[in-house]
C-alpha atoms as a PDB file:
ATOM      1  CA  UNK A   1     -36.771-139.665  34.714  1.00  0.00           C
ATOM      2  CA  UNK A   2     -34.062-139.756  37.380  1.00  0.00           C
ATOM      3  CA  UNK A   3     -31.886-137.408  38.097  1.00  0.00           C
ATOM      4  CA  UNK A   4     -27.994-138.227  38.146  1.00  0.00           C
ATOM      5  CA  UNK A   5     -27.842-135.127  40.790  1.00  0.00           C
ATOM      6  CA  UNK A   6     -26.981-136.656  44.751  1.00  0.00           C
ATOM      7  CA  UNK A   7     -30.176-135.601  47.242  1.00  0.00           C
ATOM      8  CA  UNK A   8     -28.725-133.445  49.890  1.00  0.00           C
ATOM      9  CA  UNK A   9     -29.661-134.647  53.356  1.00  0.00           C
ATOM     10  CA  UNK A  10     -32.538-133.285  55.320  1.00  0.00           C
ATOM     11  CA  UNK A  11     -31.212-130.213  57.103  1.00  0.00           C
ATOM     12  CA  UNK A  12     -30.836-130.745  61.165  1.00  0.00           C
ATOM     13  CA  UNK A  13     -33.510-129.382  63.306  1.00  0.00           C
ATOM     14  CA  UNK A  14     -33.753-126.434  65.278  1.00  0.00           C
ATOM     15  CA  UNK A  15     -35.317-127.265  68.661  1.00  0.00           C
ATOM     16  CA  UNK A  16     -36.132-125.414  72.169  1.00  0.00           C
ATOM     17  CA  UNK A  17     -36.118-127.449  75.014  1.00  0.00           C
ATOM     18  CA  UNK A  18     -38.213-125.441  78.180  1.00  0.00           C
ATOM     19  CA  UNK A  19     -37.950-127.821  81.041  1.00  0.00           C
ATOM     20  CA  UNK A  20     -39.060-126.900  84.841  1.00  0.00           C
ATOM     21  CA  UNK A  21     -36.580-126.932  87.395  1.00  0.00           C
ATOM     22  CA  UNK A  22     -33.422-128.997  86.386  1.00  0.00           C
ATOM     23  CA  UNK A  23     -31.001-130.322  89.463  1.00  0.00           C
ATOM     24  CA  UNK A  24     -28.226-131.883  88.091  1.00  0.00           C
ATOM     25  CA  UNK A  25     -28.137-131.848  84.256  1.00  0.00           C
ATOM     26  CA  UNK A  26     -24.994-133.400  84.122  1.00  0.00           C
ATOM     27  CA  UNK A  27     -26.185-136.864  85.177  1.00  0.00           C
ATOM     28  CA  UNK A  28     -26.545-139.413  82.447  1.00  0.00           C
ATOM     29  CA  UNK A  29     -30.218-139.422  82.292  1.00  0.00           C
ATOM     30  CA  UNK A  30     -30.652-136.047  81.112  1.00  0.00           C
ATOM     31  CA  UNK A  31     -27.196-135.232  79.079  1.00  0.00           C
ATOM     32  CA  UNK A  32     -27.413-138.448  77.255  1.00  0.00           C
ATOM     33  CA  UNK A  33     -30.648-137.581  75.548  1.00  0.00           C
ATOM     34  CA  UNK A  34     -29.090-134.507  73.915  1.00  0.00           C
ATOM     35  CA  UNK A  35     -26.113-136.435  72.881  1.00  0.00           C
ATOM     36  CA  UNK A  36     -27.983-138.709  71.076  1.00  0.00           C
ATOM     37  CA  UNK A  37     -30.295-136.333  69.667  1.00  0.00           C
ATOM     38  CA  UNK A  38     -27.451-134.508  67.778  1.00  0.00           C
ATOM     39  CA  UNK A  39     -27.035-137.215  65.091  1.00  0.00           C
ATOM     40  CA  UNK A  40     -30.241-134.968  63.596  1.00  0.00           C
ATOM     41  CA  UNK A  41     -30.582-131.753  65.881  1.00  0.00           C
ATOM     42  CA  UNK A  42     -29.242-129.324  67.750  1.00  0.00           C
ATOM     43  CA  UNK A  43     -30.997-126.470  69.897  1.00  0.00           C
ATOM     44  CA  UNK A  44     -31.311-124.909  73.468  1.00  0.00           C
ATOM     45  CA  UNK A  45     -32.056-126.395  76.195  1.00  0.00           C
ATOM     46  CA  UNK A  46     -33.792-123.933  78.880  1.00  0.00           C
ATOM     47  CA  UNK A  47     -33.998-124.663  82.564  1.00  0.00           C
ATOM     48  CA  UNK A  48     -33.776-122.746  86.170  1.00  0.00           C
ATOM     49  CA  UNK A  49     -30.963-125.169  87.906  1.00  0.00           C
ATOM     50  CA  UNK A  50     -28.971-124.704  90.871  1.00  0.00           C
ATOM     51  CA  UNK A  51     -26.471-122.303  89.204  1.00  0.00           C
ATOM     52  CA  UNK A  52     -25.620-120.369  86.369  1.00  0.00           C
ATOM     53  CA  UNK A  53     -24.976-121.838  82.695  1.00  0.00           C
ATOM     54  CA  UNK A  54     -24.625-119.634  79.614  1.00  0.00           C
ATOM     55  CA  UNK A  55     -23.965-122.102  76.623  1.00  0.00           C
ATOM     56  CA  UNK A  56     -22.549-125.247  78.289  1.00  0.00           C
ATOM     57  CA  UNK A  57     -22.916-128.329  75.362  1.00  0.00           C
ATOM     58  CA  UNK A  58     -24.447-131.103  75.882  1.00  0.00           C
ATOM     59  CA  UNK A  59     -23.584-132.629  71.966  1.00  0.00           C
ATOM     60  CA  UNK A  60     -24.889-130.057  69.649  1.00  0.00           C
ATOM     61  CA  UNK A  61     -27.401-128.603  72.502  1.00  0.00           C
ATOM     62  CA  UNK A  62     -26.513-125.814  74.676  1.00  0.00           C
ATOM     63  CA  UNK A  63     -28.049-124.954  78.162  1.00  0.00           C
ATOM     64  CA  UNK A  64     -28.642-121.806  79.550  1.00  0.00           C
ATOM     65  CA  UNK A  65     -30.119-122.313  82.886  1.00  0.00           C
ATOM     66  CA  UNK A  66     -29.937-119.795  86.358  1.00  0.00           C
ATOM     67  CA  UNK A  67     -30.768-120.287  89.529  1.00  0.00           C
ATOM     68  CA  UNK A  68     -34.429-119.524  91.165  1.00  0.00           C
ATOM     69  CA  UNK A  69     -35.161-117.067  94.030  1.00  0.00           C
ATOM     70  CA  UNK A  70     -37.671-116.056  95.633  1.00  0.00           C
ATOM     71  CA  UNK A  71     -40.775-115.461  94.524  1.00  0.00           C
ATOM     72  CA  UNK A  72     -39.899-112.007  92.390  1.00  0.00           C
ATOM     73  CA  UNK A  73     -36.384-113.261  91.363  1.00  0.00           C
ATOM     74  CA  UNK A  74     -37.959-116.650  90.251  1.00  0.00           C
ATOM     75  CA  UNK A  75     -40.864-114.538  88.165  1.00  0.00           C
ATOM     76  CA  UNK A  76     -37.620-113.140  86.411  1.00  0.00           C
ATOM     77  CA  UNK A  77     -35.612-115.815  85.686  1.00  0.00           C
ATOM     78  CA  UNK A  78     -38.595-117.803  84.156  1.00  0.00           C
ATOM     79  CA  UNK A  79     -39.147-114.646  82.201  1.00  0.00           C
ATOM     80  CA  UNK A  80     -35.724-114.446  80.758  1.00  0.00           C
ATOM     81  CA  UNK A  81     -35.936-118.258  80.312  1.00  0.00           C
ATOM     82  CA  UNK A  82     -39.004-119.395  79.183  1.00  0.00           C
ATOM     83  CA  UNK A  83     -40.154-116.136  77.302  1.00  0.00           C
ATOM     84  CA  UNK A  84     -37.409-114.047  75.987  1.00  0.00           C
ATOM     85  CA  UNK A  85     -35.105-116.296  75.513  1.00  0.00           C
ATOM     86  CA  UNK A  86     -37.179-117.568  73.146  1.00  0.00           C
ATOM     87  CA  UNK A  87     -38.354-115.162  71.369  1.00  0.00           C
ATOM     88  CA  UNK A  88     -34.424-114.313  70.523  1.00  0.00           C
ATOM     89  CA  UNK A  89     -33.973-117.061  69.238  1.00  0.00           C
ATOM     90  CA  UNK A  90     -37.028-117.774  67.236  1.00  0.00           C
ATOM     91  CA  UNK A  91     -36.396-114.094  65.689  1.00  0.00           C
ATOM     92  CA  UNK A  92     -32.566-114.992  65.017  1.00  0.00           C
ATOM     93  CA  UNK A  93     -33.104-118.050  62.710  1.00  0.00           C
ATOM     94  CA  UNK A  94     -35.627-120.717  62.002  1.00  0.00           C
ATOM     95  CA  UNK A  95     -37.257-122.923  64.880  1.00  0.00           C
ATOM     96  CA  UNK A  96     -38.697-125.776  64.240  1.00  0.00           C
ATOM     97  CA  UNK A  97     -40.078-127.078  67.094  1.00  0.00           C
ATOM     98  CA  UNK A  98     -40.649-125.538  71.013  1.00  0.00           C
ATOM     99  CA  UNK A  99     -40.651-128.585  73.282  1.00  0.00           C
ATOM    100  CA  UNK A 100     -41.856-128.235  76.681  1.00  0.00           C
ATOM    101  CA  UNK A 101     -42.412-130.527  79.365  1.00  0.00           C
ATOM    102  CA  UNK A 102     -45.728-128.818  80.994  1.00  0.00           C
ATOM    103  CA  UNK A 103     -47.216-125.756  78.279  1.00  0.00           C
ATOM    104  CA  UNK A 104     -48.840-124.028  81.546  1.00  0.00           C
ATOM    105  CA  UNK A 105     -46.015-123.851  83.939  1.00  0.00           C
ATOM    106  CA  UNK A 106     -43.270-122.972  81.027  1.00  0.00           C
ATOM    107  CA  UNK A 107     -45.441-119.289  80.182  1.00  0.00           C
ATOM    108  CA  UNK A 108     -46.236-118.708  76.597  1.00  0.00           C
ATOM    109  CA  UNK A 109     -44.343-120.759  74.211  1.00  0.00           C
END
């Protein structure tokens, strides 16, 4: 039997983007991507860059990204980043997938 009731869309995903160190995400071949991927998702996007973001859209993404220092100020920043970060997030809703572009240089996740 079929049922006269409409099937609700897939929900959107959740997804963390960890990315190494990210100079200009502004240009087209790196905001682009996350416009076009929020037909079906939205997410973080995580990255040390040349300066500060906290929430900055890129579609349905947002990027929070500071910049790296030396060696103990970078150990913190990819802390907050890459680890905690996170971990908030994961523990605030549902994740569904942690995307990274190298496992061993982006810690934990």
């Amino acid at each position: 039997m079929y049922s006269s009731e409409p099937v609700s869309p897939r929900p959107d995903l959740n997804l963390i983007f960890l990315f190494p160190q990210v100079w200009s995400p502004e240009k087209v071949n790196f905001a682009e991507r996350f416009r076009l991927l929020s037909s079906f998702a939205q997410g973080e996007i995580l990255t040390p860059t040349g300066k500060y973001r906290h929430g900055d859209a890129f579609g349905r993404f947002r990027i929070f990204s500071e910049p790296l220092g030396g060696a103990w100020k970078s150990f913190l920043v990819r802390l907050r980043l890459q680890i905690l970060r996170p971990l908030r997030t994961y523990r605030r809703g549902s994740v569904d997938a942690v995307i990274t572009y190298d496992p061993y240089a982006s810690g934990l996740n």
